[in-house]
C-alpha atoms as a PDB file:
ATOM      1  CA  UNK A   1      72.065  52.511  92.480  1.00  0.00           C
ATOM      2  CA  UNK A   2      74.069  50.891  89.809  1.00  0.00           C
ATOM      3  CA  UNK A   3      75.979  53.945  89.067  1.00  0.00           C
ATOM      4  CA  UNK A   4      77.382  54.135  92.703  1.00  0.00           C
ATOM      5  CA  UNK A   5      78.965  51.369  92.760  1.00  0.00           C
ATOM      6  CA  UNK A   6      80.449  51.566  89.138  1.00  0.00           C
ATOM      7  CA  UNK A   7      84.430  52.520  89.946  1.00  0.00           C
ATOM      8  CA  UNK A   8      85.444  55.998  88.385  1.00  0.00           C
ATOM      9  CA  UNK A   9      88.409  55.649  86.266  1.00  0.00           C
ATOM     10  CA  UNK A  10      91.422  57.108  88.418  1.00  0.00           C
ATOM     11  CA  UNK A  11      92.613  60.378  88.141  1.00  0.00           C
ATOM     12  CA  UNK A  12      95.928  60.551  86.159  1.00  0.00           C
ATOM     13  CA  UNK A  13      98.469  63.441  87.003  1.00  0.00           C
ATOM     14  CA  UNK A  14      98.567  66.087  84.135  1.00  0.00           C
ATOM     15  CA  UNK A  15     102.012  66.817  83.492  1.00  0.00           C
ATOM     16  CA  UNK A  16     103.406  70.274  84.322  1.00  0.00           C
ATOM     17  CA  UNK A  17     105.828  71.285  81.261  1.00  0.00           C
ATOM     18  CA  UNK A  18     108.516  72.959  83.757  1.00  0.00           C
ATOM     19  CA  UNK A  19     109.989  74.865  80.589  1.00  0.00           C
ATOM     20  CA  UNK A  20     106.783  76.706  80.033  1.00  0.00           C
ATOM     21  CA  UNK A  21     106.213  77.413  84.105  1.00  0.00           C
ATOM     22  CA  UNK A  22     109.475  78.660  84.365  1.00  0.00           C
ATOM     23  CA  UNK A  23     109.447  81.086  81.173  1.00  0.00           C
ATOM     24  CA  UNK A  24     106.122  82.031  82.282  1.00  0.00           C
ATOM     25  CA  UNK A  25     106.401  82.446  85.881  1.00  0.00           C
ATOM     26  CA  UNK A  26     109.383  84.842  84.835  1.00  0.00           C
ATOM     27  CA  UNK A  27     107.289  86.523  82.302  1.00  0.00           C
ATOM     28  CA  UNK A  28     104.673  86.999  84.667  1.00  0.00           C
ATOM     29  CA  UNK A  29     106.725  88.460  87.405  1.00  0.00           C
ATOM     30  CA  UNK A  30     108.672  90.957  84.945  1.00  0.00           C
ATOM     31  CA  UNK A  31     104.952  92.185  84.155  1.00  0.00           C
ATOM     32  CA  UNK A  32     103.882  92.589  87.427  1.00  0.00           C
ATOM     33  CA  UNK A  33     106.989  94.670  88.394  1.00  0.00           C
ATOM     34  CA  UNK A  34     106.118  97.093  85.757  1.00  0.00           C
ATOM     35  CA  UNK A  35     102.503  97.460  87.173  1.00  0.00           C
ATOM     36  CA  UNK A  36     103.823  97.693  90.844  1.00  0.00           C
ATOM     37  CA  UNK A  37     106.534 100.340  90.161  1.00  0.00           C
ATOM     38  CA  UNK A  38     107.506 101.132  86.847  1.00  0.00           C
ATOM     39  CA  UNK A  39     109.786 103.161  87.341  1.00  0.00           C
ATOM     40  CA  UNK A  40     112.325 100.670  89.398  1.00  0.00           C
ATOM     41  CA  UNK A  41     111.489  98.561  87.184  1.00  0.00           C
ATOM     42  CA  UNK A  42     112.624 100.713  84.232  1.00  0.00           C
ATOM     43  CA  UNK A  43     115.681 100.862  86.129  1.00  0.00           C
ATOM     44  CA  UNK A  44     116.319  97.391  86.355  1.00  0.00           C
ATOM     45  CA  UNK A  45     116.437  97.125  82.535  1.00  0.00           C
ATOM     46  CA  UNK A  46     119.179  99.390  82.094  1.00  0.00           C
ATOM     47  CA  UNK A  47     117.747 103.292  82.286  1.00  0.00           C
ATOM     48  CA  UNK A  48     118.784 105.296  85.441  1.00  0.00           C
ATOM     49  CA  UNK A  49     116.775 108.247  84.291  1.00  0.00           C
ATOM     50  CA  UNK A  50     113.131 109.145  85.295  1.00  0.00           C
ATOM     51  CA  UNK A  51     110.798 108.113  82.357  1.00  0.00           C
ATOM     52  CA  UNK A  52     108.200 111.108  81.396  1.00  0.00           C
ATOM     53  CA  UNK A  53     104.598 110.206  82.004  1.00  0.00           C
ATOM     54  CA  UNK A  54     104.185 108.969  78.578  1.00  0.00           C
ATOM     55  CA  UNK A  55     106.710 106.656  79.479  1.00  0.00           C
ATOM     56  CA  UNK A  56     105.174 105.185  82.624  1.00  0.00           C
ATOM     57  CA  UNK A  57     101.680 105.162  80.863  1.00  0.00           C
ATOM     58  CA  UNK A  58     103.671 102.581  78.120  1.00  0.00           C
ATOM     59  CA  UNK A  59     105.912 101.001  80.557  1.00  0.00           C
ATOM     60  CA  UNK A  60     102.759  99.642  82.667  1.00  0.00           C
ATOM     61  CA  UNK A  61     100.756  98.727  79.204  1.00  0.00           C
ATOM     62  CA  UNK A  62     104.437  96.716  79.151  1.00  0.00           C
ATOM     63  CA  UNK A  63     103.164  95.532  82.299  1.00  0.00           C
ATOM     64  CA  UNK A  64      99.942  94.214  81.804  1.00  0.00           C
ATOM     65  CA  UNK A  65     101.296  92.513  78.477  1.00  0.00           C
ATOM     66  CA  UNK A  66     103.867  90.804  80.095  1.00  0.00           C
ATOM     67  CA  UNK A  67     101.722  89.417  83.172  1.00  0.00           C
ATOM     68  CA  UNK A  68      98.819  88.392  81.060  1.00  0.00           C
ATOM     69  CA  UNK A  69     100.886  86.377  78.713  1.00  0.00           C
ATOM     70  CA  UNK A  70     102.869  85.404  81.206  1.00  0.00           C
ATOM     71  CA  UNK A  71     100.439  84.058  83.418  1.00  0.00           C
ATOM     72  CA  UNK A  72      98.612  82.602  80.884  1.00  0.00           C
ATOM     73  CA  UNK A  73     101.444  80.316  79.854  1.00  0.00           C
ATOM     74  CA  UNK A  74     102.044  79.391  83.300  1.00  0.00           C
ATOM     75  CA  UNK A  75      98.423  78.617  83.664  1.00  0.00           C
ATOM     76  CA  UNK A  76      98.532  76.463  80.650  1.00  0.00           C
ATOM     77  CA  UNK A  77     101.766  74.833  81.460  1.00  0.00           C
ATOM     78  CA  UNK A  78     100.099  73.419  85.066  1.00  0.00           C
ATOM     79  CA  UNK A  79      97.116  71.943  82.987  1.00  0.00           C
ATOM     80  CA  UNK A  80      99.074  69.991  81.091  1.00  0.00           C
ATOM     81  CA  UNK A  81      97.799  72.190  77.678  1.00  0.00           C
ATOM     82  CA  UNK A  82     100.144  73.039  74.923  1.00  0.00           C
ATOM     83  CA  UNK A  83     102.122  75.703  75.652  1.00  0.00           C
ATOM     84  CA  UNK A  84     103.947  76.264  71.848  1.00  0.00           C
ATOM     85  CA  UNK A  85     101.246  78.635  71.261  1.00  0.00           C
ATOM     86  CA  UNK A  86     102.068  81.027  74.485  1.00  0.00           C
ATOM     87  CA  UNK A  87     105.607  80.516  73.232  1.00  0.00           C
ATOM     88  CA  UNK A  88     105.295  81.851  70.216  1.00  0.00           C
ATOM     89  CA  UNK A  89     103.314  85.399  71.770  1.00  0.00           C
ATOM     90  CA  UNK A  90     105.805  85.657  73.955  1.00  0.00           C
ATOM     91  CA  UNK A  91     108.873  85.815  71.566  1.00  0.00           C
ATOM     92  CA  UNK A  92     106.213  87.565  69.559  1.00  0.00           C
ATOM     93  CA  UNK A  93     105.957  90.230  72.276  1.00  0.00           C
ATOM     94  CA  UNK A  94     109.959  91.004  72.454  1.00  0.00           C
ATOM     95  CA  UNK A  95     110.400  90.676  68.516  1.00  0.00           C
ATOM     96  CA  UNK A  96     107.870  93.839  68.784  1.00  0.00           C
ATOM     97  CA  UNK A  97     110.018  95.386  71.303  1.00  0.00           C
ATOM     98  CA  UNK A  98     113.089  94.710  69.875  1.00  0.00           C
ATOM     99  CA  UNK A  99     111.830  96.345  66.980  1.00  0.00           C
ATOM    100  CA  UNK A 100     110.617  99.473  68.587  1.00  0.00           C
ATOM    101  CA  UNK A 101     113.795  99.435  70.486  1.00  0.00           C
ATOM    102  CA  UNK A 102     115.719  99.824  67.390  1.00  0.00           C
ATOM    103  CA  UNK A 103     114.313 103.010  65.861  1.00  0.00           C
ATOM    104  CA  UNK A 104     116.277 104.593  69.058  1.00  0.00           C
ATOM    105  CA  UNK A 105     118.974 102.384  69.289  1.00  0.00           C
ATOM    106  CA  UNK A 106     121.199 105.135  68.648  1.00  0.00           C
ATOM    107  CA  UNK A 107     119.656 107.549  71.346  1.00  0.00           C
ATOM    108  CA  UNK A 108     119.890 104.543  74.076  1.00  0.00           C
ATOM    109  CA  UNK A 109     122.896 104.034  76.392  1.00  0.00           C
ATOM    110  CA  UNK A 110     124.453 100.957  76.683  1.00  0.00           C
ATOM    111  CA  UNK A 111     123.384  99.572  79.383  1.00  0.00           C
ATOM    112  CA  UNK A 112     119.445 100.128  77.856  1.00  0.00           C
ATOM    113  CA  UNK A 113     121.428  98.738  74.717  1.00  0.00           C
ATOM    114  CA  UNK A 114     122.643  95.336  76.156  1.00  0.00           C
ATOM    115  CA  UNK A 115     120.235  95.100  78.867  1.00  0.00           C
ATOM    116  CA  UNK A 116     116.746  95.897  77.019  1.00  0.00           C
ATOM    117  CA  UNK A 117     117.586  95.219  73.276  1.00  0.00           C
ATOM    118  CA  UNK A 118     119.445  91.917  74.272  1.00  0.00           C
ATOM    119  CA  UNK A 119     117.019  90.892  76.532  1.00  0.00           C
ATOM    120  CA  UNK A 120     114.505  90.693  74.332  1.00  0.00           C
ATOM    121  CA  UNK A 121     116.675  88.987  71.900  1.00  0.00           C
ATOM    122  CA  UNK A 122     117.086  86.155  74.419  1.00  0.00           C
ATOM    123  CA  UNK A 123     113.046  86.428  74.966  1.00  0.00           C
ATOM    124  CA  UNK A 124     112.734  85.635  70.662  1.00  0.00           C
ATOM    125  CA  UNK A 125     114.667  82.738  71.226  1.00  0.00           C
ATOM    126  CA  UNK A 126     112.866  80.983  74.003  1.00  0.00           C
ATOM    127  CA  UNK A 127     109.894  81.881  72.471  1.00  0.00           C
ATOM    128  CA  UNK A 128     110.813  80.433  69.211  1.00  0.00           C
ATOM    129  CA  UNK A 129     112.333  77.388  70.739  1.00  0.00           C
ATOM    130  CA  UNK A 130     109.232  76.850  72.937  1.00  0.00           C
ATOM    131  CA  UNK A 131     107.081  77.347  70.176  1.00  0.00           C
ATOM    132  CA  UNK A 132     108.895  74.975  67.504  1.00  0.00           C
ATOM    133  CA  UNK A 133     109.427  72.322  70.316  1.00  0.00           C
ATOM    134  CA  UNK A 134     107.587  69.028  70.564  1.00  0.00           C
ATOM    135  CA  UNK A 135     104.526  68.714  72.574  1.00  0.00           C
ATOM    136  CA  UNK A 136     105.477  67.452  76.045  1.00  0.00           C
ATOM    137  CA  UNK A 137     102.595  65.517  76.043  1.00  0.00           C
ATOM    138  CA  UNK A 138     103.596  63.348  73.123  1.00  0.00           C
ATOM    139  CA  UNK A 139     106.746  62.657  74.127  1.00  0.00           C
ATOM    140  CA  UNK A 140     105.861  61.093  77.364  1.00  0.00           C
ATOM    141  CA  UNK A 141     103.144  58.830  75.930  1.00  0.00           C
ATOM    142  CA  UNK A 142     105.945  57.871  73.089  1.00  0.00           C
ATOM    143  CA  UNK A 143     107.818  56.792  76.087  1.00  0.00           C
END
């Protein structure tokens, strides 16, 4: 009986780290547009032509990437976790294709050029930058 009537401590609000929702929630929607349709999405980063089959097969492995690390720093950044982690495989995951992407740098057009090669030159940065960032956490209980 004693336990019943023994208050709970109150339930505190985690806080959401809006950085991490944002560059995840964008993450995670890029990878599900690959899985959806591949092929518009291919567009959308700069190549007009029809990939080959090969192509698709590695454009929705892009897909699946994307989402799950994607989500999974979204998902992180609503709990309240740290997110530098999550950060740092995302960057991670466009330093690798920015390094693919420049073994054919020369065959790409420019739009795949500015479009695919610089996006994932802006995706290393936030990752870096999230990843080398204070924890949110700790600066709101320094406040």
């Amino acid at each position: 009986m004693h336990g019943l009537l023994t208050p709970r401590p109150s339930m505190q609000a985690m806080p959401i780290d809006r950085a991490a929702l944002a560059a995840g929630s964008i993450r995670l929607a890029s990878g599900i547009s690959f899985l959806v349709d591949p092929v518009r999405a291919n567009r959308i980063w700069g190549d007009p032509d029809e990939p080959a089959p090969t192509a698709r097969l590695l454009l929705r492995s892009m897909g699946y990437r994307d989402a799950l690390i994607g989500g999974l720093l979204a998902t992180a950044a609503l709990r309240g976790r740290d997110t530098r982690g999550w950060f740092l495989a995302s960057g991670g995951a466009d330093a690798a294709d920015l390094l693919g992407g420049m073994s054919v740098h020369n065959e790409m057009k420019l739009s795949q050029q500015l479009i695919g090669l610089g996006g994932a030159v802006v995706g290393i940065g936030v990752g870096l930058w999230g990843a080398t960032r204070r924890n949110p956490r700790a600066v709101a209980s320094d406040s």
